[in-house]
PDB file of N, CA and C in Angstrom:
ATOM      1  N   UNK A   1     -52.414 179.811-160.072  1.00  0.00           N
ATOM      2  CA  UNK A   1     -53.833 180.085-160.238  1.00  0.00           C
ATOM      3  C   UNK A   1     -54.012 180.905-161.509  1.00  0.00           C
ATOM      4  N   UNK A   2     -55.160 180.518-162.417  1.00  0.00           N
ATOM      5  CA  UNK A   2     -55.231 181.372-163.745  1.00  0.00           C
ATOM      6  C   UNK A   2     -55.796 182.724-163.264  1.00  0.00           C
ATOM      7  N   UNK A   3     -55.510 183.416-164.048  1.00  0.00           N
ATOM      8  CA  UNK A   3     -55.784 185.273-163.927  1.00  0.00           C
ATOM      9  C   UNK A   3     -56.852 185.509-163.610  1.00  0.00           C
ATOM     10  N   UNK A   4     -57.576 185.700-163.079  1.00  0.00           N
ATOM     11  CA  UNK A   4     -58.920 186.153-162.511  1.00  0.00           C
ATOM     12  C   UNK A   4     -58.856 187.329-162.133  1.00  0.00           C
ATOM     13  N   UNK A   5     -60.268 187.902-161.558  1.00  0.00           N
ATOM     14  CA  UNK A   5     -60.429 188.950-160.549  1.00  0.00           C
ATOM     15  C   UNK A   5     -60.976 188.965-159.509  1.00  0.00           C
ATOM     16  N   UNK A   6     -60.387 189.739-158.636  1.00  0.00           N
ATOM     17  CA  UNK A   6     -60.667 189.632-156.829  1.00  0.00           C
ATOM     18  C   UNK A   6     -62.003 189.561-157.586  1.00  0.00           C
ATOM     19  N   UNK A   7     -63.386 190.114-157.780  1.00  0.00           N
ATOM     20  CA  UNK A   7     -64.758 190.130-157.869  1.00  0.00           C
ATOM     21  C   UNK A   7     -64.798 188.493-157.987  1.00  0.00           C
ATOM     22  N   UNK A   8     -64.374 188.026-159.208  1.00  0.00           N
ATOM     23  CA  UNK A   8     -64.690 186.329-159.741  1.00  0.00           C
ATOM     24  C   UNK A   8     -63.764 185.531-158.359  1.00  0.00           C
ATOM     25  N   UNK A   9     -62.782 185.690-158.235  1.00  0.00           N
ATOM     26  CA  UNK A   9     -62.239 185.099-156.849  1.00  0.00           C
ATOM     27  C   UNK A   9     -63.000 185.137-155.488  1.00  0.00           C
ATOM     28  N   UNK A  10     -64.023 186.407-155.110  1.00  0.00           N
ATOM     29  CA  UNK A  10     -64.970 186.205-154.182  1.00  0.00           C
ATOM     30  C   UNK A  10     -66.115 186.162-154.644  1.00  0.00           C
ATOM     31  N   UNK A  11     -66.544 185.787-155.441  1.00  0.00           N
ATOM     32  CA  UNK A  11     -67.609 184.765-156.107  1.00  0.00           C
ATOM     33  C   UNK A  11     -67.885 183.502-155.888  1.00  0.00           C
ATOM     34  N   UNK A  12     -66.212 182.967-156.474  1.00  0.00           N
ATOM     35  CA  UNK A  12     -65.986 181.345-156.688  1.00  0.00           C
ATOM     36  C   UNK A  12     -65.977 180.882-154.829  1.00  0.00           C
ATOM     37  N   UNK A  13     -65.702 181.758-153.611  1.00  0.00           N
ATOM     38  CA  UNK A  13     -65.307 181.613-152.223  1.00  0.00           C
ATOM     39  C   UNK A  13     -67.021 182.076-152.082  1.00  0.00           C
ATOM     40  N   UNK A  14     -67.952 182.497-152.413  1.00  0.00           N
ATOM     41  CA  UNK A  14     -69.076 182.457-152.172  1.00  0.00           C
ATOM     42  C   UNK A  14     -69.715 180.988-152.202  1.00  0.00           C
ATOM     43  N   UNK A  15     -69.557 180.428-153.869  1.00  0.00           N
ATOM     44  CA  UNK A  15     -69.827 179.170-153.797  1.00  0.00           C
ATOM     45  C   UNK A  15     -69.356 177.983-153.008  1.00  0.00           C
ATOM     46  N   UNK A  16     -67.905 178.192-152.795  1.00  0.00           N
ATOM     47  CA  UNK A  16     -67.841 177.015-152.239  1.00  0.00           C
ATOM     48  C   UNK A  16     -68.532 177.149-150.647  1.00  0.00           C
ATOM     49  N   UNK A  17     -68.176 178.101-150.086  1.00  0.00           N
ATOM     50  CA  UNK A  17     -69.343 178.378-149.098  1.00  0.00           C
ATOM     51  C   UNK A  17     -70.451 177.334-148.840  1.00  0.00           C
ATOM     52  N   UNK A  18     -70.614 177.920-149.876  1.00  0.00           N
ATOM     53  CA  UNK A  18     -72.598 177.392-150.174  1.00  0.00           C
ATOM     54  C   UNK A  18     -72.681 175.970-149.907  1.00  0.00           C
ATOM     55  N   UNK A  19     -71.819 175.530-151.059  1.00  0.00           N
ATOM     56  CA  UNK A  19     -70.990 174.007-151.093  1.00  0.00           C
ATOM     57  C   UNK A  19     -70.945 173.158-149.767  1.00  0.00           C
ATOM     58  N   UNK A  20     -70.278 173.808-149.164  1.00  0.00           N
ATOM     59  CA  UNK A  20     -69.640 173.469-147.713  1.00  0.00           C
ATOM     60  C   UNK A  20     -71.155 173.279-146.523  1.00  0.00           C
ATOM     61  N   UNK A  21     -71.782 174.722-146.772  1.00  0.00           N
ATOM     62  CA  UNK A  21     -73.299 174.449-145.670  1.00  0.00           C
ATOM     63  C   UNK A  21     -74.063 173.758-146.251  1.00  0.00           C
ATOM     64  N   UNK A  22     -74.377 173.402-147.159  1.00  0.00           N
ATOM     65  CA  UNK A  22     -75.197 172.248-148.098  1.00  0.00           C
ATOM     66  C   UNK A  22     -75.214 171.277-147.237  1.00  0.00           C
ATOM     67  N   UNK A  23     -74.026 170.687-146.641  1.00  0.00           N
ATOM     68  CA  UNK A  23     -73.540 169.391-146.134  1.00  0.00           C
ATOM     69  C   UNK A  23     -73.862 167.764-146.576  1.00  0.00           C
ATOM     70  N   UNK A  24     -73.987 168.492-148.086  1.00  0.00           N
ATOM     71  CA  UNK A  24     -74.092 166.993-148.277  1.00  0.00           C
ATOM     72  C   UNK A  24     -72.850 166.478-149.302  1.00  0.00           C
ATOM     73  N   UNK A  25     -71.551 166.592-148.854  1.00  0.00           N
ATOM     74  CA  UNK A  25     -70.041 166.336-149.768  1.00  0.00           C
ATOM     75  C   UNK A  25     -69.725 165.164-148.954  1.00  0.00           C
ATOM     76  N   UNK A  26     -69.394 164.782-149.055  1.00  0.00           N
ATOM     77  CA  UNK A  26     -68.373 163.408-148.298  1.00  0.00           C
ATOM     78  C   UNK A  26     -67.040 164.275-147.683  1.00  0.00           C
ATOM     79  N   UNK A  27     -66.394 163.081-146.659  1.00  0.00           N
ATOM     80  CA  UNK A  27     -65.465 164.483-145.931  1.00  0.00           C
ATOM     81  C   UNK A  27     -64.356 164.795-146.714  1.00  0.00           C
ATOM     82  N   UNK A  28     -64.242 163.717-147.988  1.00  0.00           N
ATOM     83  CA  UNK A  28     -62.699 163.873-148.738  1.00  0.00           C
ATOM     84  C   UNK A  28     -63.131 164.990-149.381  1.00  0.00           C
ATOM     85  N   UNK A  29     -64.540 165.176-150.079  1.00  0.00           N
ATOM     86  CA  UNK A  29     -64.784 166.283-150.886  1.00  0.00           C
ATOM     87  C   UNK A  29     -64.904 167.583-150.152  1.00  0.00           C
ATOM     88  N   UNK A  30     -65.877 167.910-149.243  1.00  0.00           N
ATOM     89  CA  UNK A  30     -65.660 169.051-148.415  1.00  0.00           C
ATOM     90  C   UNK A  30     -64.563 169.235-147.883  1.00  0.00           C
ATOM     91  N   UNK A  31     -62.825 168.501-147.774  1.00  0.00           N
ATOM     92  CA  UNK A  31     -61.547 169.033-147.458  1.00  0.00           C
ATOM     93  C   UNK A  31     -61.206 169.490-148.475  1.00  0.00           C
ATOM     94  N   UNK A  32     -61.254 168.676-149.387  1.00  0.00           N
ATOM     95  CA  UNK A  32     -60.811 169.112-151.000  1.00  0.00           C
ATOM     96  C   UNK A  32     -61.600 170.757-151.388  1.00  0.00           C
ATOM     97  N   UNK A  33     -62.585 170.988-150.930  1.00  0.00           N
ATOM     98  CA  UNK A  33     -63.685 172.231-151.671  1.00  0.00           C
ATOM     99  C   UNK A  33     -62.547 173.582-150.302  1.00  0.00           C
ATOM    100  N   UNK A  34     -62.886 173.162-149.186  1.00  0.00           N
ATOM    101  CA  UNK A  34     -61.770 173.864-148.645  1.00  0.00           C
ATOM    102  C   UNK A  34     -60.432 173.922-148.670  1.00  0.00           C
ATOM    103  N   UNK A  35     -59.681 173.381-148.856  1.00  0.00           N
ATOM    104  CA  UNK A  35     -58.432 173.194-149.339  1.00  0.00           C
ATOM    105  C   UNK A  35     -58.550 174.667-150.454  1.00  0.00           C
ATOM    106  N   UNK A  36     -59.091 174.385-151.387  1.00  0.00           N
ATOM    107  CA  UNK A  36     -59.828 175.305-152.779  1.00  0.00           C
ATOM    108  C   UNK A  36     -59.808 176.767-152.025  1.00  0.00           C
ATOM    109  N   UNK A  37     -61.162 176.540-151.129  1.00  0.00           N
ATOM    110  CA  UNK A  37     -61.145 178.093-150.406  1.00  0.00           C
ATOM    111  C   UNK A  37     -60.467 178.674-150.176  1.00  0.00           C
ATOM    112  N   UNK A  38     -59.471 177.891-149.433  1.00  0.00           N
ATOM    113  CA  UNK A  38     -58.055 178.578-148.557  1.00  0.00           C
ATOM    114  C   UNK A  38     -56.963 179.093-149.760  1.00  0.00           C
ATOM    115  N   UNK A  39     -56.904 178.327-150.153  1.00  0.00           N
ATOM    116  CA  UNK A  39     -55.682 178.786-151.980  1.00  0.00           C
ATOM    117  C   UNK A  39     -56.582 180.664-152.247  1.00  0.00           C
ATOM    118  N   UNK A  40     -58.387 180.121-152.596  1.00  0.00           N
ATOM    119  CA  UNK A  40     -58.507 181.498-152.951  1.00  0.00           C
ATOM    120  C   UNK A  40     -58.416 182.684-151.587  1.00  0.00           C
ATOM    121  N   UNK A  41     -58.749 182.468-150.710  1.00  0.00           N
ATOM    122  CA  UNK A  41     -58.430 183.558-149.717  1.00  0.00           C
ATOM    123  C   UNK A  41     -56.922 184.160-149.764  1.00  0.00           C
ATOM    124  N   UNK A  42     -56.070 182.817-149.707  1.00  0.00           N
ATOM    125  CA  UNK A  42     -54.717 183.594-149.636  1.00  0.00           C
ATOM    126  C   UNK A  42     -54.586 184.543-151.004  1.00  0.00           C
ATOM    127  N   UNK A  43     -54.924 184.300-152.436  1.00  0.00           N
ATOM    128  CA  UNK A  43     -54.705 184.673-153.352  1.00  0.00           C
ATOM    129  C   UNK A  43     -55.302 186.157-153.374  1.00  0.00           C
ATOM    130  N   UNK A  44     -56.864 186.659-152.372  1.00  0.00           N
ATOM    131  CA  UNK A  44     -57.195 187.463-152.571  1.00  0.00           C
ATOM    132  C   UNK A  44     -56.805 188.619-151.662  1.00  0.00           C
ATOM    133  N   UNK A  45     -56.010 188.019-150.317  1.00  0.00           N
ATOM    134  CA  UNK A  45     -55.209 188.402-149.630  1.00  0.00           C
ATOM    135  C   UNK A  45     -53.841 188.808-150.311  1.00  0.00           C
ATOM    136  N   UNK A  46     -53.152 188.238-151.065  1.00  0.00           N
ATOM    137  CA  UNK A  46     -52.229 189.099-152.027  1.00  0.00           C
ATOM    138  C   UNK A  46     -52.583 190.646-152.759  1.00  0.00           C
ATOM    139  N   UNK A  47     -53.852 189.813-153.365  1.00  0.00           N
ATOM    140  CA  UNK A  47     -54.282 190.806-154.666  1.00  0.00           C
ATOM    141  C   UNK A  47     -54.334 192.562-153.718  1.00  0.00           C
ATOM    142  N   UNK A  48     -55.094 191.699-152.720  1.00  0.00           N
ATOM    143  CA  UNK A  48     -55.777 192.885-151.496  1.00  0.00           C
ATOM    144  C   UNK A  48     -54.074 193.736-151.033  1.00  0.00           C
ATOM    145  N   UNK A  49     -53.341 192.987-150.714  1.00  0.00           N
ATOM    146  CA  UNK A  49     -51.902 193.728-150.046  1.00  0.00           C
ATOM    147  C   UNK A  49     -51.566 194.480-151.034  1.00  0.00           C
ATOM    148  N   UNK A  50     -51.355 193.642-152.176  1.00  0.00           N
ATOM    149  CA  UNK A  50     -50.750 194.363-153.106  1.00  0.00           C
ATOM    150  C   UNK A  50     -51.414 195.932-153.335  1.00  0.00           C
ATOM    151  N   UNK A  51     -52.780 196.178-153.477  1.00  0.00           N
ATOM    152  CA  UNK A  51     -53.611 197.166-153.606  1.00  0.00           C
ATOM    153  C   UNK A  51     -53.419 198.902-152.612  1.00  0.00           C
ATOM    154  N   UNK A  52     -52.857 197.628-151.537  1.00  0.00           N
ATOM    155  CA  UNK A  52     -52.853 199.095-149.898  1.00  0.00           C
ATOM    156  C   UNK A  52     -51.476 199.471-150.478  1.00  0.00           C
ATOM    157  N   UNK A  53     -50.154 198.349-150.376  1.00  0.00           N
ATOM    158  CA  UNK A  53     -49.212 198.613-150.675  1.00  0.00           C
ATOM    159  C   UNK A  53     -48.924 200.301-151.985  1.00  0.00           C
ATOM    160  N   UNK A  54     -49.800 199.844-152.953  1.00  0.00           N
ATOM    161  CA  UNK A  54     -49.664 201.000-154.179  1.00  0.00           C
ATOM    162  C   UNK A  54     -50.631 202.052-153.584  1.00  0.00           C
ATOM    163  N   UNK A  55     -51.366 202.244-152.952  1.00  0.00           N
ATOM    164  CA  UNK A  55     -52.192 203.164-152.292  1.00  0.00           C
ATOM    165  C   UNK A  55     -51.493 203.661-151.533  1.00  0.00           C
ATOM    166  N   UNK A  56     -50.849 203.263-150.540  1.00  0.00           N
ATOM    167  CA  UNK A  56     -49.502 203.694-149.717  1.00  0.00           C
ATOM    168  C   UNK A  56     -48.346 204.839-150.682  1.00  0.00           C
ATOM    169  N   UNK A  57     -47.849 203.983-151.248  1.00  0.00           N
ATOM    170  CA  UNK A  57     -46.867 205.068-152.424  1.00  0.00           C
ATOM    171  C   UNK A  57     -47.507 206.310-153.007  1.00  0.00           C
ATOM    172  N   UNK A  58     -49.314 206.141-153.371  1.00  0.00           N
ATOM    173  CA  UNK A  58     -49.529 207.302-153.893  1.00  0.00           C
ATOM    174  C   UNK A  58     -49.733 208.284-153.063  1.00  0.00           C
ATOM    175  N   UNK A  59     -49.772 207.839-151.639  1.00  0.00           N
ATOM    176  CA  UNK A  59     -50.282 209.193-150.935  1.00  0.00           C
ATOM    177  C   UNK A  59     -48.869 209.888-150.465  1.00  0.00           C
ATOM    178  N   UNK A  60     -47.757 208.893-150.091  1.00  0.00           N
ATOM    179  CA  UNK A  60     -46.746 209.066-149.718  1.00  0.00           C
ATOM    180  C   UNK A  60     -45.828 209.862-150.729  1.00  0.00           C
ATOM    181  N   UNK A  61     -45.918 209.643-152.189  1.00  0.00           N
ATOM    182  CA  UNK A  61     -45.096 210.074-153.050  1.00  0.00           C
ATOM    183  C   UNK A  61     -45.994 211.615-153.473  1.00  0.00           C
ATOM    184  N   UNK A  62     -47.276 211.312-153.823  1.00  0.00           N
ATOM    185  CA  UNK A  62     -48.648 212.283-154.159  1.00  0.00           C
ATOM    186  C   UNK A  62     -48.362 211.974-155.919  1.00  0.00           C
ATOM    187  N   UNK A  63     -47.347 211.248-156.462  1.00  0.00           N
ATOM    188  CA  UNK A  63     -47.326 210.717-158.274  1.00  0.00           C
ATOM    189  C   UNK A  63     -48.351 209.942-158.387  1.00  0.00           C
ATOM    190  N   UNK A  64     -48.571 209.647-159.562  1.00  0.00           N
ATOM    191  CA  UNK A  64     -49.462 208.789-160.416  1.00  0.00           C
ATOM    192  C   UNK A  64     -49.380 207.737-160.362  1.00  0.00           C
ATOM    193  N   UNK A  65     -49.416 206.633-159.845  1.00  0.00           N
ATOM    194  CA  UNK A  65     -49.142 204.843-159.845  1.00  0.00           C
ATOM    195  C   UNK A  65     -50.062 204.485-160.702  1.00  0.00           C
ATOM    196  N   UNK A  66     -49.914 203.266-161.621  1.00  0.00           N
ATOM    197  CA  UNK A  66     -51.132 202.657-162.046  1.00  0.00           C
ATOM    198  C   UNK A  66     -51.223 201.659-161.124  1.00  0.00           C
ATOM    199  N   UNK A  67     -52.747 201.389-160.595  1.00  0.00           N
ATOM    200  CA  UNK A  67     -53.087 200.440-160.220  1.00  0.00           C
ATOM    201  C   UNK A  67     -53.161 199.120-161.361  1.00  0.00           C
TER     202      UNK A  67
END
């Protein structure tokens, strides 16, 4: 997936949303638009772990991490 940000990643999962209750895709296209969704959820589910994970170390260590 190209570099984005969680903000533009739950943006683009806003639209397809939208996409999806519209109901007017054919069913190959509304699997395909979800298929899409699911890639970005998991991706923002990383971004998101990754985030607690370094939040974890700073309270635990009390050093400087860059986020």
């Amino acid at each position: 997936m190209q570099e984005i940000t969680l903000e533009e990643a739950l943006a683009q999962l806003n639209e397809i949303l939208a996409d999806l209750d519209g109901g007017s895709r054919s069913l190959e296209e509304a699997f395909a638009l979800y298929a899409d969704g699911m890639e970005l959820v998991r991706w923002c589910n990383a971004k998101i772990d990754k985030v607690e994970k370094q939040c974890l170390v700073i309270r635990e260590s009390g050093d400087d991490y860059e986020l």
